[in-house]
Protein backbone atom coordinates (compact mmCIF):
# COMPACT_ATOMS: atom_id res chain seq x y z
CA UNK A 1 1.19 -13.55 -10.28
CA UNK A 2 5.07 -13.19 -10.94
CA UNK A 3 6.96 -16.33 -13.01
CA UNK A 4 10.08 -17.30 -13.63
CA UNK A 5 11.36 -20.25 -15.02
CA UNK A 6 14.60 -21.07 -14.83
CA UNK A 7 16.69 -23.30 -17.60
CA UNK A 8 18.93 -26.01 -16.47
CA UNK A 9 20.73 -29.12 -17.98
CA UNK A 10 19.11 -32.30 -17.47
CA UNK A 11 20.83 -33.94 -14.34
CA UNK A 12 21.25 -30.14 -12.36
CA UNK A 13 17.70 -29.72 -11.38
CA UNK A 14 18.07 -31.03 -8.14
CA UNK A 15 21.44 -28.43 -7.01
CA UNK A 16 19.69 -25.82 -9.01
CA UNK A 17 15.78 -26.37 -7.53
CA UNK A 18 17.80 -26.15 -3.68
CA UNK A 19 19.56 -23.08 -5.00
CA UNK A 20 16.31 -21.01 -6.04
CA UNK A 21 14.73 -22.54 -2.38
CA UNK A 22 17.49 -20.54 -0.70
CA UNK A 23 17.65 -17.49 -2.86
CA UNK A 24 13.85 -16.76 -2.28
CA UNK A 25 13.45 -17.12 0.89
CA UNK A 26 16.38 -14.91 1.48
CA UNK A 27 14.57 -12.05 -1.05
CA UNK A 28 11.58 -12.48 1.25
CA UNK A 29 13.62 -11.60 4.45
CA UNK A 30 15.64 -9.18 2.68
CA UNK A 31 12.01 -7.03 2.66
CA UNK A 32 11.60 -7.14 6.08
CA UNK A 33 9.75 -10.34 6.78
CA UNK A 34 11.55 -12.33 9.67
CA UNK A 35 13.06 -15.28 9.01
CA UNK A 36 10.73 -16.99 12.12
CA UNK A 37 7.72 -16.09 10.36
CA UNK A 38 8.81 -18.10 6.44
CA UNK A 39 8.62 -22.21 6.25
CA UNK A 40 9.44 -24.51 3.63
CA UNK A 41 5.95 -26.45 3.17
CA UNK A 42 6.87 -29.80 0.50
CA UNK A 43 4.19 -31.04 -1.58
CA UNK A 44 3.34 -34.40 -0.62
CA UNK A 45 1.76 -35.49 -4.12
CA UNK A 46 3.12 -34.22 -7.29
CA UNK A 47 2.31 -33.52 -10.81
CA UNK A 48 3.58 -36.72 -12.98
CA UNK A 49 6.06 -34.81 -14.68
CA UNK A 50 7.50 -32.59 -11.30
CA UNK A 51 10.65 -33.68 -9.87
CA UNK A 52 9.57 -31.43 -6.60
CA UNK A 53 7.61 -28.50 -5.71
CA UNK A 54 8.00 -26.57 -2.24
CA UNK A 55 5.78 -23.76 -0.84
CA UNK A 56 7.33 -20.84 1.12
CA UNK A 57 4.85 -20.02 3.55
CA UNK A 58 4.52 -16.63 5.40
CA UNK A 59 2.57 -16.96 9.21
CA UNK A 60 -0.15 -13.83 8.58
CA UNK A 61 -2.30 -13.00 11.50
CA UNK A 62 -4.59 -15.59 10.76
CA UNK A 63 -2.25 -18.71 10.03
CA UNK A 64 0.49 -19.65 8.00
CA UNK A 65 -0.08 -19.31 3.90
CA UNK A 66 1.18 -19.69 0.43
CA UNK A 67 3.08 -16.44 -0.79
CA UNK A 68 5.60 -18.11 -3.11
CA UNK A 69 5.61 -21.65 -4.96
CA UNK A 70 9.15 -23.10 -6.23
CA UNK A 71 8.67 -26.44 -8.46
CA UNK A 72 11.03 -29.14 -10.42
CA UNK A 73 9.28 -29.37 -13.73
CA UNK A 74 11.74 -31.67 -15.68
CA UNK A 75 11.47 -30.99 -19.22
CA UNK A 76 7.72 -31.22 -19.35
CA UNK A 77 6.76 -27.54 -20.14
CA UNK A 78 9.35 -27.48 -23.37
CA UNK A 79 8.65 -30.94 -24.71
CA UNK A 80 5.04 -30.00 -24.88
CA UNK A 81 5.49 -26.84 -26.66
CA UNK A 82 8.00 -28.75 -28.92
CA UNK A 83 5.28 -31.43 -29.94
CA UNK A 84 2.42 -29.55 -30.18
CA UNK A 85 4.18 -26.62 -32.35
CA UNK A 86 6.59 -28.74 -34.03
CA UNK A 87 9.29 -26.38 -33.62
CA UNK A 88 12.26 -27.46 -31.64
CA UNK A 89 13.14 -26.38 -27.97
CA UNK A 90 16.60 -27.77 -28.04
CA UNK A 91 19.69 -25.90 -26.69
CA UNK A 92 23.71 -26.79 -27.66
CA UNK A 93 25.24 -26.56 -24.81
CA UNK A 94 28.78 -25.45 -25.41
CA UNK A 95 30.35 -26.40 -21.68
CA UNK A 96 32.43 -29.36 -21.45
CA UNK A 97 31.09 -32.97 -20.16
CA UNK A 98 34.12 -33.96 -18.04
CA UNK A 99 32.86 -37.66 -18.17
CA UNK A 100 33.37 -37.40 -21.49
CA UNK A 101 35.44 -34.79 -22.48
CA UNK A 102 32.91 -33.57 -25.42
CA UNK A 103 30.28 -30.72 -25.24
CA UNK A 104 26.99 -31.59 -23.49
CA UNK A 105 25.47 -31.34 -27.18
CA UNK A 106 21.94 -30.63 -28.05
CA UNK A 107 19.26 -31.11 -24.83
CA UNK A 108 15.53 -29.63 -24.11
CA UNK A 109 16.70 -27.92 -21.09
CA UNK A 110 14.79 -29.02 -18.15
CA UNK A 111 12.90 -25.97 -15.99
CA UNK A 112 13.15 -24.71 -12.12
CA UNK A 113 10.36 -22.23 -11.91
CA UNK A 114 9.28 -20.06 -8.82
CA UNK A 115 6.27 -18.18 -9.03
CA UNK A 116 5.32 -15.37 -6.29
CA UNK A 117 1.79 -13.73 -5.67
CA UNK A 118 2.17 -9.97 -6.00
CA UNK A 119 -0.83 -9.37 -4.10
CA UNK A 120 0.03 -12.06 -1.11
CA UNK A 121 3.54 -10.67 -0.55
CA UNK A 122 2.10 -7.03 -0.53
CA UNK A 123 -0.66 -8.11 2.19
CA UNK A 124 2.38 -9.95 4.20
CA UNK A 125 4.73 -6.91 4.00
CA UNK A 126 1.65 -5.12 5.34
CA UNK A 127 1.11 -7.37 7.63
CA UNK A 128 4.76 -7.61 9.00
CA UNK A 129 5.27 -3.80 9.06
CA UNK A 130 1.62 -2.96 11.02
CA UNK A 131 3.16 -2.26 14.62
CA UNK A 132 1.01 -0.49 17.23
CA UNK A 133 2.93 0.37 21.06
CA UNK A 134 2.34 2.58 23.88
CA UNK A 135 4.64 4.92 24.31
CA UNK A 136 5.31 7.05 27.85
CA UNK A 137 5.80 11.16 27.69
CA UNK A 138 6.44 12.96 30.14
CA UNK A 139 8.04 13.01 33.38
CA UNK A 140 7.04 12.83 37.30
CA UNK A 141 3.33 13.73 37.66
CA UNK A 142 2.93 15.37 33.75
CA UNK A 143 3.96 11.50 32.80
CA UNK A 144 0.96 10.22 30.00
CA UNK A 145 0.83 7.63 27.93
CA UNK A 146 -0.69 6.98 23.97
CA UNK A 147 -1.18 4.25 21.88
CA UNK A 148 1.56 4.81 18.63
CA UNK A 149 0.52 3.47 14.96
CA UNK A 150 3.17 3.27 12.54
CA UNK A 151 4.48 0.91 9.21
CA UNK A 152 7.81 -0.49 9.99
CA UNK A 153 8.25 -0.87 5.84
CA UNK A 154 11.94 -1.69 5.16
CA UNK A 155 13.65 1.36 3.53
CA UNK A 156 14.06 -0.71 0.69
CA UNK A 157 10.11 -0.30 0.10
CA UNK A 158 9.16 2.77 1.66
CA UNK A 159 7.66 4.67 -0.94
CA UNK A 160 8.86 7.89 1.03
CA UNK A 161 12.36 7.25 2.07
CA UNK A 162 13.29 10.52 3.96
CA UNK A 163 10.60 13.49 4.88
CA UNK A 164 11.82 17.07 5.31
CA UNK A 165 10.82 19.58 7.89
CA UNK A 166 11.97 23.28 8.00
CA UNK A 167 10.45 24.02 11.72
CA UNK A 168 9.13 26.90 10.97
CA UNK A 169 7.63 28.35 7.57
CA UNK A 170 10.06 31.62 7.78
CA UNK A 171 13.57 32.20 8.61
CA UNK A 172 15.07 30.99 5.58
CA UNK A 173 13.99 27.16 7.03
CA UNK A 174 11.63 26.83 3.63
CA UNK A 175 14.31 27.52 1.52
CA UNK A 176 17.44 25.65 3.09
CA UNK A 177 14.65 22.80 3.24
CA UNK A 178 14.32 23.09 -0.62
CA UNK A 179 17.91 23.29 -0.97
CA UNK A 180 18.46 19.78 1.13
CA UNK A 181 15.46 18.08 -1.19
CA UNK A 182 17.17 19.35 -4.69
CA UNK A 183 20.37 18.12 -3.51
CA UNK A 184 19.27 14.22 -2.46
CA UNK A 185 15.92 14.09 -5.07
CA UNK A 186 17.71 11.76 -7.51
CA UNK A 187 19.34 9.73 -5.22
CA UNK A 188 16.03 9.43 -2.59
CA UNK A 189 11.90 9.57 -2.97
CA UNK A 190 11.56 12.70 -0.73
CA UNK A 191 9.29 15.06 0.56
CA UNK A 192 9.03 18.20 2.04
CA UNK A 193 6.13 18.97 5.00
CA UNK A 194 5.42 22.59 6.46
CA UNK A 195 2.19 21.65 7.38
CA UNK A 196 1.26 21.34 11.59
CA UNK A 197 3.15 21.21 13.98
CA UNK A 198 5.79 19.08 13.91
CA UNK A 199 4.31 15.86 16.52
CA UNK A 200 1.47 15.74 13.64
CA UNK A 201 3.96 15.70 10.78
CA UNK A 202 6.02 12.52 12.59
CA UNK A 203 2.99 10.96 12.71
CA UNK A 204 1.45 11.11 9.05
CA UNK A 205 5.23 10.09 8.25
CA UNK A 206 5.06 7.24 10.15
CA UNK A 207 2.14 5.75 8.84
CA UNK A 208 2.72 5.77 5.58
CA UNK A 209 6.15 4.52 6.72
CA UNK A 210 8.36 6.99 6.19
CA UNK A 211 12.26 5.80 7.95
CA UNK A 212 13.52 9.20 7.97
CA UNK A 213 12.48 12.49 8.78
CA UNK A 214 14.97 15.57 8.85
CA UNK A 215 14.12 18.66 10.69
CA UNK A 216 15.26 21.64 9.44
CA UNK A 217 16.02 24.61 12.06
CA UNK A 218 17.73 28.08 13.29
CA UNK A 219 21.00 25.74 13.92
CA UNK A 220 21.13 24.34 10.33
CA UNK A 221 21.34 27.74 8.81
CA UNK A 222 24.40 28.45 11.19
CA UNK A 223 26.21 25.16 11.05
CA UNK A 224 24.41 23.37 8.02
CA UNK A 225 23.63 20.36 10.39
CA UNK A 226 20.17 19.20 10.41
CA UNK A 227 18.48 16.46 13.34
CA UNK A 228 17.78 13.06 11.70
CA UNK A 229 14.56 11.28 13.36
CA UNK A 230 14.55 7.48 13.38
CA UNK A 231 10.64 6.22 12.66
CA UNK A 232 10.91 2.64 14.63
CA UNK A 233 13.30 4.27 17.43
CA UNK A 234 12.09 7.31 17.46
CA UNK A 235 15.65 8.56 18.40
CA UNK A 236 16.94 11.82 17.23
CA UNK A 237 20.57 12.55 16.18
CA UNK A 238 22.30 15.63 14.90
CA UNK A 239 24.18 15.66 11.55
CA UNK A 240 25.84 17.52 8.93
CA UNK A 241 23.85 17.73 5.80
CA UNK A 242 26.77 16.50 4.21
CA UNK A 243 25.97 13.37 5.65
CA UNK A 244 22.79 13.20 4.88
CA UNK A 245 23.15 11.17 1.59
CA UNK A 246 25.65 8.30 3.26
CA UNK A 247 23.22 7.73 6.10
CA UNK A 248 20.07 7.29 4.55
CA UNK A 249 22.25 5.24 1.38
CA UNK A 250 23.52 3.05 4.44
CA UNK A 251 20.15 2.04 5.88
């Protein structure tokens, strides 16, 4: 379980409880889980000190569920802890009260707190990025068809954000491969595969969920340009290496 709780002056709660609504749901889509998918859910009965409480709710496979509770708790949490340890929980709030023109003065600060489930949002990032599709090769009579299983992790999570392939394990392709990983390793989680053929490398990339793989061959060690293979398109374009770091930075 992940906690926060947020301080507030008495009287902001309410702007401040809507504010934390908005900004969690939006860190929820921002790792890949569509907004269609997240719902407010509003408790109907509330503890006797909460103001409000709100459940953002993620649809899984099997229904929509709790990932992430956001509550109004007044001043309930601090006034307890001030009684029971007799030690004071008061802030002096230094900001001007234009009503009055004077500081806001000494308050228990009244609490906003949002508390996630690590191990719900893991299992509905899972969830989200699971995608299975059939996918045609082939032309004319040589046409077939294959059932594709990858993660479509945003490349904000991937563990792996870029894999590298020299084509072949001779040629100079190992080592211009090496050269491309040394260059981007503190700016990117990489790694390098020489292992298979290349089909079978794309697909232990994808799923793990690997955005990115670069493919190292006989052009790059004319022109330094390498192809960049896109794991949910599976489209293929040609850059320089020099580009490399912008792209990947970019997505």
């Amino acid at each position: 379980q992940m906690e926060m709780q947020f301080f507030v002056r008495p009287g902001t709660e309410g702007e401040w409880y809507e504010t934390w609504k908005a900004a969690r749901r939006r860190f929820h889509e921002a790792l890949g889980l569509p907004a269609d998918k997240l719902r407010f859910h509003d408790h109907d009965k509330l503890a006797h000190y909460a103001k409000a409480a709100v459940d953002i709710e993620f649809e899984f496979p099997f229904g929509f569920k709790e990932i992430e509770g956001i509550h109004s708790r007044s001043d309930f949490d601090l006034t307890q802890h001030q009684n029971l340890s007799r030690k004071k929980q008061q802030y002096f709030d230094n900001d001007i009260d234009e009503a009055t023109g004077k500081p806001y003065g000494n308050y228990v600060p009244y609490v906003v707190e949002t508390s996630v489930g690590a191990d719900r949002l893991f299992l509905a990032t899972i969830c989200q990025a699971f995608q299975e599709e059939t996918i045609t090769e082939g032309e004319g009579d040589a046409q077939t068809t294959k059932q594709r299983t990858f993660l479509k992790l945003h490349p904000a999570v991937a563990p792996i954000k870029a894999a590298i392939f020299p084509l072949v394990r001779k040629d100079g392709m190992p080592e211009k491969a090496q050269q491309i990983f040394d260059d981007l390793r503190f700016d990117f989680r990489l790694v390098i595969e020489d292992k298979d053929a290349i089909g079978k490398r794309y697909t232990r990339q994808d799923l793990i969920g690997t955005p990115f793989c670069i493919v190292v061959d006989g052009q790059t060690l004319e022109d330094d340009t390498v192809t960049v293979r896109d794991r949910d398109t599976r489209e293929q374009v040609r850059m320089p290496i020099a580009a490399l770091r912008s792209y990947i930075g970019e997505k």
